[in-house]
C-alpha atoms as a PDB file:
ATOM      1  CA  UNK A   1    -211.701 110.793-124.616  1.00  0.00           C
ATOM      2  CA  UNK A   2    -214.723 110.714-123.199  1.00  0.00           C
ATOM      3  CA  UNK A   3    -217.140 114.144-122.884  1.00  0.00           C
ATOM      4  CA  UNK A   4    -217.476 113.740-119.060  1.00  0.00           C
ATOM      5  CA  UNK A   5    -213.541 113.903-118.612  1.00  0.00           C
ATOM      6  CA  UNK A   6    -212.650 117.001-120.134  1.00  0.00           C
ATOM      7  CA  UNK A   7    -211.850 119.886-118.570  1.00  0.00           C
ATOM      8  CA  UNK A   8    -214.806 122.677-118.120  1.00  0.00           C
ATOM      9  CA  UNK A   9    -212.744 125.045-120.156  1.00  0.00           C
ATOM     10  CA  UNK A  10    -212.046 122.882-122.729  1.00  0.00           C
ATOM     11  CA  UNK A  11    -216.142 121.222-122.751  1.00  0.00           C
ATOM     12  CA  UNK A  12    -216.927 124.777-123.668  1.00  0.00           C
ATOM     13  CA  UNK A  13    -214.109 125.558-126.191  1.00  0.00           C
ATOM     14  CA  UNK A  14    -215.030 122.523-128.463  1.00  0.00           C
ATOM     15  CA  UNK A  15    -218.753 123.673-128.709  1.00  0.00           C
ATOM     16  CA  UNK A  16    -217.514 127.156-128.850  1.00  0.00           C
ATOM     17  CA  UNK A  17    -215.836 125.835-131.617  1.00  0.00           C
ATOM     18  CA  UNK A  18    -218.903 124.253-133.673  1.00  0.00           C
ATOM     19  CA  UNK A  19    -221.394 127.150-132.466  1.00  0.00           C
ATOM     20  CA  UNK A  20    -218.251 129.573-134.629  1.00  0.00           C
ATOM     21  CA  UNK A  21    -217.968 127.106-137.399  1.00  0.00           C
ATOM     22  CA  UNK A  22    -222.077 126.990-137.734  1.00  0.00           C
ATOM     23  CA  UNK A  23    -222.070 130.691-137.594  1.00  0.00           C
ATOM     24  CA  UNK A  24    -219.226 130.496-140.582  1.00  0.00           C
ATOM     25  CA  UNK A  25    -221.059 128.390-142.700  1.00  0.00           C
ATOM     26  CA  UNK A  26    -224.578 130.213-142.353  1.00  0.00           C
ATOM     27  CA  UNK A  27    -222.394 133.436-143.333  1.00  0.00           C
ATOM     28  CA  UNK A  28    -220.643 132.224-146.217  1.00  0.00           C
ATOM     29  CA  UNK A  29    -223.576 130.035-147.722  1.00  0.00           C
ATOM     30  CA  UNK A  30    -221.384 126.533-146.608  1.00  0.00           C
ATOM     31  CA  UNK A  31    -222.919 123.277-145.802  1.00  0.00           C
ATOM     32  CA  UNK A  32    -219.811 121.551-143.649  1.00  0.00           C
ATOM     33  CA  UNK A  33    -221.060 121.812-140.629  1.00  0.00           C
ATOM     34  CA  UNK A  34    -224.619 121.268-140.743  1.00  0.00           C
ATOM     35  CA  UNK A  35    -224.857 117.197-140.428  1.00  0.00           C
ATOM     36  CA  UNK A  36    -226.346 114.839-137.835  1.00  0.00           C
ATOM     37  CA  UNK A  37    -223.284 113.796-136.752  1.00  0.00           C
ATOM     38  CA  UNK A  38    -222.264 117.663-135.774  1.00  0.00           C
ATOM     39  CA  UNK A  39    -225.731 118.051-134.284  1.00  0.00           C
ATOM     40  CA  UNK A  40    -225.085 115.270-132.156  1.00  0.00           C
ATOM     41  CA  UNK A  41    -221.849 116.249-131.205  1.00  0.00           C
ATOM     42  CA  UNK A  42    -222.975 119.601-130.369  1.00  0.00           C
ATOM     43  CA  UNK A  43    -226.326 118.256-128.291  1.00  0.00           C
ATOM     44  CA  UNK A  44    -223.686 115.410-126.362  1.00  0.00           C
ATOM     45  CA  UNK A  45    -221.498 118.571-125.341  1.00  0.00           C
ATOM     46  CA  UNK A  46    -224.052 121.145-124.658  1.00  0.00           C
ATOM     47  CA  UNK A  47    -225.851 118.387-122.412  1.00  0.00           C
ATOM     48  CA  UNK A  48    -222.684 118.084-120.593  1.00  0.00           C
ATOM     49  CA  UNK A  49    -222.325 122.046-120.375  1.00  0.00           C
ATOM     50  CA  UNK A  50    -225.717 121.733-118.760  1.00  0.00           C
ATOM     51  CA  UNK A  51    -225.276 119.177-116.147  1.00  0.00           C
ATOM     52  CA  UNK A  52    -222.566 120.977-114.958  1.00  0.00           C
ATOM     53  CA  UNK A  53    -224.122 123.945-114.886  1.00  0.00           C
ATOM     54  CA  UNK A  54    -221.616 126.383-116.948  1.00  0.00           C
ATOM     55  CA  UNK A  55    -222.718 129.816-118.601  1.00  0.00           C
ATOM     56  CA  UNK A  56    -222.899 128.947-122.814  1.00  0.00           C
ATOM     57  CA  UNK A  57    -224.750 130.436-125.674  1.00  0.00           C
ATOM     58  CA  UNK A  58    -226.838 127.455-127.366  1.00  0.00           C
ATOM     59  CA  UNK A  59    -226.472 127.279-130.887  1.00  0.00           C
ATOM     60  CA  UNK A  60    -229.822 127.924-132.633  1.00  0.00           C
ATOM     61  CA  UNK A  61    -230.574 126.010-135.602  1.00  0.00           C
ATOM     62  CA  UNK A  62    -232.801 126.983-138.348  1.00  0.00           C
ATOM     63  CA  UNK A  63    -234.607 125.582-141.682  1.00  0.00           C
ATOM     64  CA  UNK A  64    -233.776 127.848-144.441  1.00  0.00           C
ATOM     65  CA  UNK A  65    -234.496 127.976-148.421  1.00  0.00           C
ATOM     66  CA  UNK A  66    -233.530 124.900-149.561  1.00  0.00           C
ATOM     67  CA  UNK A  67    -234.076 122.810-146.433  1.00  0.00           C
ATOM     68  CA  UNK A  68    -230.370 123.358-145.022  1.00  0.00           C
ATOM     69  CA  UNK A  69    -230.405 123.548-141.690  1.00  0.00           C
ATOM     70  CA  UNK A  70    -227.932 126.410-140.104  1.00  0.00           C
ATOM     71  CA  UNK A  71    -226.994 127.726-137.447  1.00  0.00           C
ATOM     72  CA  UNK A  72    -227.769 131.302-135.818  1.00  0.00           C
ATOM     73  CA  UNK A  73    -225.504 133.818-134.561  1.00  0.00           C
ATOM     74  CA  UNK A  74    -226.810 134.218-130.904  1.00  0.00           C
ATOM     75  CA  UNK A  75    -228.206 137.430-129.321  1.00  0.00           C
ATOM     76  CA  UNK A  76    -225.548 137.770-125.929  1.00  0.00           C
END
């Protein structure tokens, strides 16, 4: 299914979802969900989040140690 068809709600539970999951993996020391092809898929929904103008907390990414990029838990 294409991005521009679903449902606001569910838009912002999917990169709710990888924003949590990003926020996991920085806590726990993982490296699952730090990929391009996350990244992407986080940067096609947030775009769509923005064009429709709906309230979100961006997910912050951040170089770290090793050269791992993770996320960071966002201020609210």
């Amino acid at each position: 299914m294409a991005i521009e068809n679903l449902r606001d709600e569910n838009l912002l539970r999917f990169y709710d979802g990888i924003r949590e999951q990003v926020e996991a993996d920085r806590n726990f020391r993982h490296k699952f969900m730090t990929g391009s092809s996350v990244k992407q898929n986080a940067a096609a929904l947030r775009e769509e989040i923005i064009k429709r103008r709906l309230h979100h907390a961006p997910i912050e990414w951040v170089e770290i140690g090793d050269g791992l990029e993770l996320g960071l838990k966002v201020k609210k």
